[in-house]
C-alpha atoms as a PDB file:
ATOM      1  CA  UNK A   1       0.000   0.000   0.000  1.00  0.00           C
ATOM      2  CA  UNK A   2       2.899   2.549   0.614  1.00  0.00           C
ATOM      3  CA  UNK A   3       3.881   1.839  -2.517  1.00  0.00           C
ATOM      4  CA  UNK A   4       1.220   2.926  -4.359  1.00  0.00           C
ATOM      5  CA  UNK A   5       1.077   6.122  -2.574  1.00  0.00           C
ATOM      6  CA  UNK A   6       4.368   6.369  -3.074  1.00  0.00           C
ATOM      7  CA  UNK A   7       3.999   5.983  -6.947  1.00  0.00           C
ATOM      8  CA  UNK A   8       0.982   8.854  -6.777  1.00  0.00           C
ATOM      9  CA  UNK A   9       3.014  11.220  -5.723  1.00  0.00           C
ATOM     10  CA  UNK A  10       5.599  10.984  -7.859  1.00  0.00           C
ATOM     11  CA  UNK A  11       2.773  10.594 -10.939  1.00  0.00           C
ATOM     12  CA  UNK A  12       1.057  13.743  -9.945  1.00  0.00           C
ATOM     13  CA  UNK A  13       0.586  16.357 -13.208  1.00  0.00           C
ATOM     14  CA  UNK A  14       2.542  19.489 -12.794  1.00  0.00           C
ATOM     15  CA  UNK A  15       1.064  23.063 -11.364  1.00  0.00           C
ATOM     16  CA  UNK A  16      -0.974  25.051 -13.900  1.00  0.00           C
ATOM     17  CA  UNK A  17       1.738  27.660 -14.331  1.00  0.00           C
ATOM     18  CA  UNK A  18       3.786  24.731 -16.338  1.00  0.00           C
ATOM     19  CA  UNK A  19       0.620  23.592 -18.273  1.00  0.00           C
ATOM     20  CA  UNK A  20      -0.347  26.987 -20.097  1.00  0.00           C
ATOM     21  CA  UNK A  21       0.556  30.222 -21.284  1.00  0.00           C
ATOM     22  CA  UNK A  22      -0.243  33.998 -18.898  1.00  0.00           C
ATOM     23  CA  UNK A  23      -3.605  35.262 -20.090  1.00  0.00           C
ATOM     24  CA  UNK A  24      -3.718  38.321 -22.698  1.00  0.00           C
ATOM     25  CA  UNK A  25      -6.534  40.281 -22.154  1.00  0.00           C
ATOM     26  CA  UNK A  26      -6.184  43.180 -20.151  1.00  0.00           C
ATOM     27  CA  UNK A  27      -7.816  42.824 -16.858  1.00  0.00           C
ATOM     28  CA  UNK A  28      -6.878  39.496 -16.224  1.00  0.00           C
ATOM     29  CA  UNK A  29      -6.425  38.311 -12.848  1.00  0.00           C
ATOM     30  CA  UNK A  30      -4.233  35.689 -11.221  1.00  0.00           C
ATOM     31  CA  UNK A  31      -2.434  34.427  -8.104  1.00  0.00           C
ATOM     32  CA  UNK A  32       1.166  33.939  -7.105  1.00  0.00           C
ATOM     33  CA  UNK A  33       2.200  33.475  -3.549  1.00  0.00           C
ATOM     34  CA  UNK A  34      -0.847  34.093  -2.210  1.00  0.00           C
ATOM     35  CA  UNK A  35      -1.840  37.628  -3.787  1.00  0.00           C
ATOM     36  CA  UNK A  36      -3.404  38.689  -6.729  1.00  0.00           C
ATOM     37  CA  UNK A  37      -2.121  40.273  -9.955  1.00  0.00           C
ATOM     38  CA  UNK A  38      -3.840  42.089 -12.825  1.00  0.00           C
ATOM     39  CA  UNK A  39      -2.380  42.478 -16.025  1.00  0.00           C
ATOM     40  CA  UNK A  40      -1.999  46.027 -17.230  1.00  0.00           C
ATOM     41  CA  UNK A  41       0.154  45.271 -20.664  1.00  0.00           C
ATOM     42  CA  UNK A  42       2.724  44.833 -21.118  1.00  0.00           C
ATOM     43  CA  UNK A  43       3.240  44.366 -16.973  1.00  0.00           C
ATOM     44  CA  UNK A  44       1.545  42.120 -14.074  1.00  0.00           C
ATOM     45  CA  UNK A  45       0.469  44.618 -11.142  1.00  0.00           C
ATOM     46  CA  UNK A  46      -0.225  43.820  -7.758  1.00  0.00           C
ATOM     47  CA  UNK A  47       0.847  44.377  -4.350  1.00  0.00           C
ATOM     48  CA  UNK A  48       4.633  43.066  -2.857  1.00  0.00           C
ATOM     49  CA  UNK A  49       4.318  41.365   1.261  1.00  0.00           C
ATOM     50  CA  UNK A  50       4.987  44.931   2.350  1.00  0.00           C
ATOM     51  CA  UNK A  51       1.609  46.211   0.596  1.00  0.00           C
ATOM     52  CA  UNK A  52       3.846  48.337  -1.644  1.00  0.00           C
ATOM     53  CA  UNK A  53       2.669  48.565  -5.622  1.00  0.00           C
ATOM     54  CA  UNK A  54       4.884  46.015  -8.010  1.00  0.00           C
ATOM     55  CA  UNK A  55       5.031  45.385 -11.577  1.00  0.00           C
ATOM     56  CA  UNK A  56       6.359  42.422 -12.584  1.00  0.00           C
ATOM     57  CA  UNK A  57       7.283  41.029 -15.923  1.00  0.00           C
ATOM     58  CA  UNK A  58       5.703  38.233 -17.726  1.00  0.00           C
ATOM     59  CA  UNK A  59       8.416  36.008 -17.513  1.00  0.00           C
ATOM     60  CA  UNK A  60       8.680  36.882 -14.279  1.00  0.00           C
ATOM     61  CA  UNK A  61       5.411  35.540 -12.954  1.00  0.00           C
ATOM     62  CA  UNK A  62       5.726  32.224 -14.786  1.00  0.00           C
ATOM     63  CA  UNK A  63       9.269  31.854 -13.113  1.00  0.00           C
ATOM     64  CA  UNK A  64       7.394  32.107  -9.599  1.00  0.00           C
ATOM     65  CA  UNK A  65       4.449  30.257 -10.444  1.00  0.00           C
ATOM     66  CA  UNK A  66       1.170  31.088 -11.128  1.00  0.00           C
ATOM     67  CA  UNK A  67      -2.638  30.221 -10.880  1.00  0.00           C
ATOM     68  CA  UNK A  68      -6.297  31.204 -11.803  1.00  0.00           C
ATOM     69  CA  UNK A  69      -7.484  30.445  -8.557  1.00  0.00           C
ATOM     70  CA  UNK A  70      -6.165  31.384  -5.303  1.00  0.00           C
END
């Protein structure tokens, strides 16, 4: 039986941020690290762990991970 846990973990499909591409449309919202960003183009805006405004770039949200839902 610990095996086959064992192999479900390891089988498990990867986050969402890996499976498809930032949305386009302006207005978009999603979540990294537990806050939200909207996506003024060509920039993601939301708020840093200090409450401070950040932009950050594409490529820079799918290298932290991403999500459509919180």
């Amino acid at each position: 039986m610990e095996k086959d846990i064992a192999m479900r973990s390891t089988t498990q499909t990867e986050p969402p941020s890996t499976q498809t591409e930032l949305p386009t449309d302006p207005c978009s919202v999603v979540w990294s690290r537990g806050r939200a960003y909207v996506l003024e183009p060509p920039v993601w805006v939301g708020l840093d762990s200090f409450g401070r405004a950040c932009r950050l770039a594409p490529a820079d949200l799918q290298r932290q991970g991403w999500s459509r839902h919180r």
